[in-house]
C-alpha atoms as a PDB file:
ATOM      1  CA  UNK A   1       0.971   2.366   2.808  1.00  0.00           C
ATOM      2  CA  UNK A   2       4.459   0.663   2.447  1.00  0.00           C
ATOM      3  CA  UNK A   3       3.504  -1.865   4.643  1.00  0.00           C
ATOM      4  CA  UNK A   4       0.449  -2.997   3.116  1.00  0.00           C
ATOM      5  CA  UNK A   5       2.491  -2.774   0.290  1.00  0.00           C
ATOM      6  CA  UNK A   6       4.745  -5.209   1.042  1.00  0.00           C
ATOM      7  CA  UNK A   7       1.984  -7.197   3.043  1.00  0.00           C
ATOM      8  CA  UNK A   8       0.105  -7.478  -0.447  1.00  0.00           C
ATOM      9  CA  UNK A   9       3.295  -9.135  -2.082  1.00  0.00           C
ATOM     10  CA  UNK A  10       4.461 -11.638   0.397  1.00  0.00           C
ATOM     11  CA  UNK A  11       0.587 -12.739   1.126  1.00  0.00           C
ATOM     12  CA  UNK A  12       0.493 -13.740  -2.641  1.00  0.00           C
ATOM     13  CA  UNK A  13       3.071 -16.880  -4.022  1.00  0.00           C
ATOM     14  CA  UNK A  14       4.280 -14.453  -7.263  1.00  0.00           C
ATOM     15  CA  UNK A  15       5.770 -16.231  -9.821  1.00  0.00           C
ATOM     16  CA  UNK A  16       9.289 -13.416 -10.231  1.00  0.00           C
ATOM     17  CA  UNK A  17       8.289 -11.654  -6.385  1.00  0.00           C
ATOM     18  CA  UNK A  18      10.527  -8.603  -6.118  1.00  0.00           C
ATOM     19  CA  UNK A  19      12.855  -8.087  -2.881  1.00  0.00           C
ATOM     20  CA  UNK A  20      11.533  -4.596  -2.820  1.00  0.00           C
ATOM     21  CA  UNK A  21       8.547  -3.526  -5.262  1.00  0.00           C
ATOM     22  CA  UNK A  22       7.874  -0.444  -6.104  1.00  0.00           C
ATOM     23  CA  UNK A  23       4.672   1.204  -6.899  1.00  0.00           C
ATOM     24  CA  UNK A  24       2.550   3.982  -7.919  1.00  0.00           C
ATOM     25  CA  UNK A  25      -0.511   4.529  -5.810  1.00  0.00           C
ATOM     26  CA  UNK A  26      -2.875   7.548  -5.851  1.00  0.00           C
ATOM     27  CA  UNK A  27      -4.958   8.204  -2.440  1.00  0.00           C
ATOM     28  CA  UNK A  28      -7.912  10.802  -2.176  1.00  0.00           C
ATOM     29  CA  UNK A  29      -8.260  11.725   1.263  1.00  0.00           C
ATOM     30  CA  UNK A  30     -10.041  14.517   3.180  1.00  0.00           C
ATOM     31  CA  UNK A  31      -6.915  16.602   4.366  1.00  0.00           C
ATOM     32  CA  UNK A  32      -8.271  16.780   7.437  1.00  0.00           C
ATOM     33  CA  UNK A  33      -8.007  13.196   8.331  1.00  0.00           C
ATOM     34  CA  UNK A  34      -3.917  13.374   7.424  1.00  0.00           C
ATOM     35  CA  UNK A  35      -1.212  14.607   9.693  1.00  0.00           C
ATOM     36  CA  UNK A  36       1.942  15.543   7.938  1.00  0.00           C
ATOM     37  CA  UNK A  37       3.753  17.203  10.709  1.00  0.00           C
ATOM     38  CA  UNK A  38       4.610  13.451  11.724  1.00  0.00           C
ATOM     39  CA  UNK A  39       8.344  14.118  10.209  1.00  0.00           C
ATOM     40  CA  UNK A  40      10.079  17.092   9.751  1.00  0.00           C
ATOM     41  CA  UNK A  41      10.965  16.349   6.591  1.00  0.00           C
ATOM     42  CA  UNK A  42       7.586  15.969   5.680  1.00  0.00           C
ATOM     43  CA  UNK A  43       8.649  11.821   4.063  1.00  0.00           C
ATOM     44  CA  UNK A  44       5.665  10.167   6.209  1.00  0.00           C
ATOM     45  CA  UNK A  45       2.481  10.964   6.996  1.00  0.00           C
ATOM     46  CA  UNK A  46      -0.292   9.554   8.956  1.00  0.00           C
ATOM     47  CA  UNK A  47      -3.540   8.862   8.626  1.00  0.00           C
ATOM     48  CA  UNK A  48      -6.847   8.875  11.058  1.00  0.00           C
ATOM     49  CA  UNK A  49      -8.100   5.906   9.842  1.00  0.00           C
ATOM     50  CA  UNK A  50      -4.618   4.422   8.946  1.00  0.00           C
ATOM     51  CA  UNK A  51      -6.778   0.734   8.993  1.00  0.00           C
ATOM     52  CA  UNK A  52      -8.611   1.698   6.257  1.00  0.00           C
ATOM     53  CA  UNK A  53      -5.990   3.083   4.542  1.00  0.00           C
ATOM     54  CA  UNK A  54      -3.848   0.551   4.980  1.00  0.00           C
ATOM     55  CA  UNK A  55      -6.596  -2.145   4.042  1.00  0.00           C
ATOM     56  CA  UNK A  56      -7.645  -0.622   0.446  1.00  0.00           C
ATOM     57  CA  UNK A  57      -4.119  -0.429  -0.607  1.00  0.00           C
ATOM     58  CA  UNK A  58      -3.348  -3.954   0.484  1.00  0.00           C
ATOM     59  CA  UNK A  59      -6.695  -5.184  -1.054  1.00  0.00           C
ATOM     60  CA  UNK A  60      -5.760  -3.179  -4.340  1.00  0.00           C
ATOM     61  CA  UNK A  61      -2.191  -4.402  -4.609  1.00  0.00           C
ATOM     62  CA  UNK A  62      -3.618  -7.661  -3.933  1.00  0.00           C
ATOM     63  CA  UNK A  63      -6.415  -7.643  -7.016  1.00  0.00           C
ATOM     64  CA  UNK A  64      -4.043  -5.843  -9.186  1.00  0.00           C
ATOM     65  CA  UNK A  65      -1.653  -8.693  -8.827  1.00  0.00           C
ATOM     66  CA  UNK A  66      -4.226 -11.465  -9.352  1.00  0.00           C
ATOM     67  CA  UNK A  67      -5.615  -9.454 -12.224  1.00  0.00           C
ATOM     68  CA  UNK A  68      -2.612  -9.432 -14.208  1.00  0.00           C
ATOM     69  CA  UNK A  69      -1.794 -13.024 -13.608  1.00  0.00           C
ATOM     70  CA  UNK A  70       1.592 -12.061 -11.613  1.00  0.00           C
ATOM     71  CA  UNK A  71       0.066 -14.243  -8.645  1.00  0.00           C
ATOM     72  CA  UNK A  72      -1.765 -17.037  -7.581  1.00  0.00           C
ATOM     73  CA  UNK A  73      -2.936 -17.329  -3.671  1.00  0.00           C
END
């Protein structure tokens, strides 16, 4: 998710583009398509259709921007 993230923001020309944004995104997933045991400290996760995943947040970040007029592609 942090790299689509980041993807989203660097694929867009942003008028004041942050070195590192930060973000609040909510994910519904079936549980049993997320791993959690990836770290021991239980900071990552993955995801059995991480391409999806990683697709809808990059797609969202991407409207959101465009939407509130902090980008132009």
């Amino acid at each position: 998710m942090m790299r689509a993230l980041d993807d989203a923001f660097k694929s867009v020309q942003t008028l004041h583009a942050p070195r590192y944004p930060a973000a609040v995104i909510a994910v519904e997933v079936d549980p049993g398509q997320v791993d959690v045991n990836v770290s021991p400290t239980k900071t990552e996760v993955r995801f059995t259709r991480d391409g999806e995943v990683f697709s809808a947040v990059y797609n969202a970040v991407r409207e959101a921007l465009m939407a509130g007029g902090l980008c132009r592609i």
